[in-house]
C-alpha atoms as a PDB file:
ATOM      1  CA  UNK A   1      98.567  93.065 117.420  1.00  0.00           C
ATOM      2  CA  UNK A   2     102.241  92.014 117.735  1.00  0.00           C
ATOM      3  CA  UNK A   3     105.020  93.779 116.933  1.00  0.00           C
ATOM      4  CA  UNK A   4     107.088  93.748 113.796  1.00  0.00           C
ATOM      5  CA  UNK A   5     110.964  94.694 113.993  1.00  0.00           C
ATOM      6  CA  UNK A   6     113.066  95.886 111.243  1.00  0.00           C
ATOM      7  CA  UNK A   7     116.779  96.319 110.778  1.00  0.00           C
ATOM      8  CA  UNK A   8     118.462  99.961 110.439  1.00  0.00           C
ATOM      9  CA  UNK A   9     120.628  99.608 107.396  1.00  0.00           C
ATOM     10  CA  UNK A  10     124.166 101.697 107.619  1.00  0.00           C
ATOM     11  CA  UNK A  11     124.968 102.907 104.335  1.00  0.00           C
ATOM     12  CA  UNK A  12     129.336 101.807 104.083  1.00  0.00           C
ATOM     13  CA  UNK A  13     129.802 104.430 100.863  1.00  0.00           C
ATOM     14  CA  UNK A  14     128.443 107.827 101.750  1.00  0.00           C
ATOM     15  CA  UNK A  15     126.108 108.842  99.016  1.00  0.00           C
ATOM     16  CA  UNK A  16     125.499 112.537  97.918  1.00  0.00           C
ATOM     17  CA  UNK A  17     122.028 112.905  98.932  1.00  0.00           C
ATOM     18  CA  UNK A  18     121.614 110.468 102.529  1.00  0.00           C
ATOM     19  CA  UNK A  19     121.129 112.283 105.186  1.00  0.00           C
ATOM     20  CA  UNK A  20     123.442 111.032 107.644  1.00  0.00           C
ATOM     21  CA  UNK A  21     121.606 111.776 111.328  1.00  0.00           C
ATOM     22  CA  UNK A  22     118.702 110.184 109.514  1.00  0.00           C
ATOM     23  CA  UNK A  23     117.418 106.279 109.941  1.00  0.00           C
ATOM     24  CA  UNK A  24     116.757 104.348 107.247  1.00  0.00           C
ATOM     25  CA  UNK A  25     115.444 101.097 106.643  1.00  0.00           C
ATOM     26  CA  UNK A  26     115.495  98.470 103.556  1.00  0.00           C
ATOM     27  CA  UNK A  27     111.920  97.895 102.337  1.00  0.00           C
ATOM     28  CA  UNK A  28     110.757  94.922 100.839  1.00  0.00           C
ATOM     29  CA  UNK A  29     107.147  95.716  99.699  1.00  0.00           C
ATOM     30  CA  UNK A  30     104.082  97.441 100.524  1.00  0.00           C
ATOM     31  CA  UNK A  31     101.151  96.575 101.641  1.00  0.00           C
ATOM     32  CA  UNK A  32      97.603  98.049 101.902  1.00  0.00           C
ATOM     33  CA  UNK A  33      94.942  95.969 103.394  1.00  0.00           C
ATOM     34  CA  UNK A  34      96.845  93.339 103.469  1.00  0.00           C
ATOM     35  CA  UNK A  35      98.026  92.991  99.313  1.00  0.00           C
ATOM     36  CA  UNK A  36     101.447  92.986  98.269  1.00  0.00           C
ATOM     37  CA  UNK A  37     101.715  95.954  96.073  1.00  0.00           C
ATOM     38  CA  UNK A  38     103.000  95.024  92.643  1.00  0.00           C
ATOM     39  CA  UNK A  39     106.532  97.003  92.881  1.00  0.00           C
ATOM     40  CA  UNK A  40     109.571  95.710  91.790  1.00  0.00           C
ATOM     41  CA  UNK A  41     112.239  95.269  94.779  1.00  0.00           C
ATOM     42  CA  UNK A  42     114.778  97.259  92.429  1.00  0.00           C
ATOM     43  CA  UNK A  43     112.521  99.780  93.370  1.00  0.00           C
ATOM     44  CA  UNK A  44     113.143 100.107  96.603  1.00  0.00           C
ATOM     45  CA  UNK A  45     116.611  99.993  96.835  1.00  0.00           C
ATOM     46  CA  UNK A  46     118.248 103.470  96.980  1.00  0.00           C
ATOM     47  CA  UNK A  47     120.191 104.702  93.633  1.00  0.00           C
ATOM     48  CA  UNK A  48     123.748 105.597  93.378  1.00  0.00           C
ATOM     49  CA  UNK A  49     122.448 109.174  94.360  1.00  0.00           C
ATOM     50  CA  UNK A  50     120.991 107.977  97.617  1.00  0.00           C
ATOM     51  CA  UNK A  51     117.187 108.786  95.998  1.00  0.00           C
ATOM     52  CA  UNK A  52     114.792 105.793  97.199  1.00  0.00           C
ATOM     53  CA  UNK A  53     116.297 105.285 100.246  1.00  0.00           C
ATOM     54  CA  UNK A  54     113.638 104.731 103.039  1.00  0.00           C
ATOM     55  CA  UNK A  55     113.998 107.107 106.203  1.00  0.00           C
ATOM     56  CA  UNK A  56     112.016 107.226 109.422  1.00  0.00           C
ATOM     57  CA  UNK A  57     111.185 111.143 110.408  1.00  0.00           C
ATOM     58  CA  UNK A  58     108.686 111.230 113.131  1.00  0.00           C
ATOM     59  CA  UNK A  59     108.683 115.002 112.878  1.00  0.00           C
ATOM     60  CA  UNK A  60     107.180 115.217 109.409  1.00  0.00           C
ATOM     61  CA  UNK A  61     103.953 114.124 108.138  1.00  0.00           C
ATOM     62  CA  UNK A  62     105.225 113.934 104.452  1.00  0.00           C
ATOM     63  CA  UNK A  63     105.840 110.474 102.236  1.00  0.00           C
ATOM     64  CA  UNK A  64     108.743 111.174  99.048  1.00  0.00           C
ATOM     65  CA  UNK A  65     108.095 108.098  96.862  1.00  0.00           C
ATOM     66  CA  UNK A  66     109.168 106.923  93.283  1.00  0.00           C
ATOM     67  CA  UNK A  67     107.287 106.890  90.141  1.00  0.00           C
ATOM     68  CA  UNK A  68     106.629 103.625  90.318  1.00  0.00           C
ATOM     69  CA  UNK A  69     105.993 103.155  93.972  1.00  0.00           C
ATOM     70  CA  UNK A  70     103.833 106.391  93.932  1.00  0.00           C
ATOM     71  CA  UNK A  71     101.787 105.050  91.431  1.00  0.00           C
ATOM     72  CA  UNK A  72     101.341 102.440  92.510  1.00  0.00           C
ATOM     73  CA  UNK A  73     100.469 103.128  96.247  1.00  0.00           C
ATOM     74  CA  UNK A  74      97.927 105.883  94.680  1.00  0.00           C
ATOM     75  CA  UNK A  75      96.367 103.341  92.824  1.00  0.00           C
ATOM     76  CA  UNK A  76      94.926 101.193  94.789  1.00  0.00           C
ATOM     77  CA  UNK A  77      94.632 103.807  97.611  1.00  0.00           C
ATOM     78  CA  UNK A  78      91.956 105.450  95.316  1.00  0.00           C
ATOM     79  CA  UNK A  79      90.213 101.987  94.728  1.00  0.00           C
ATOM     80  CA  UNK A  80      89.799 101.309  98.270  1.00  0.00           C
ATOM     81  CA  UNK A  81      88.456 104.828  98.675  1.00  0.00           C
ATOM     82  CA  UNK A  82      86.190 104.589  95.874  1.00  0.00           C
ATOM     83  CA  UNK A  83      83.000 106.127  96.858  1.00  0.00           C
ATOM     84  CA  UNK A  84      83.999 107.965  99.955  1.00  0.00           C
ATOM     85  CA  UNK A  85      83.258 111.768  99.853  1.00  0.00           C
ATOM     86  CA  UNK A  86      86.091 113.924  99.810  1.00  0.00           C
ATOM     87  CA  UNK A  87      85.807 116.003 102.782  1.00  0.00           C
END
């Protein structure tokens, strides 16, 4: 499988809510099993607030997503799971 790269973005106007030791990256979509999830790019893109922004913590198992990303990503994570036992 080869390797993907992505850009760290550095934020020029500190926002209220960015951490700033954190990384964070611009996304442009995402994808599950291969399908372009059907959110906006506007999305993605962190608010005046900072909320949205994408960060990379390897010491947390936890995803904060958007309305619309969040529903999104749920829905068609519970069609591909449909009919596998909850355990």
């Amino acid at each position: 499988m080869p390797l993907n790269y992505i850009l760290l973005i550095r934020i020029s106007l500190p926002l209220p809510y960015i951490d700033s030791v954190a990384y964070a990256v611009q996304l442009d979509g995402i994808r599950v099993a291969a399908i372009l999830l059907p959110i906006p790019k506007s999305v993605l893109v962190p608010d005046h607030t900072g909320a949205g922004q994408t960060m990379v913590d390897s010491g947390t198992q936890f995803a904060f997503l958007l309305g619309a990303t969040y529903d999104a990503l749920k829905a068609k994570f519970l069609r591909q799971t449909k009919g596998v036992p909850p355990f």
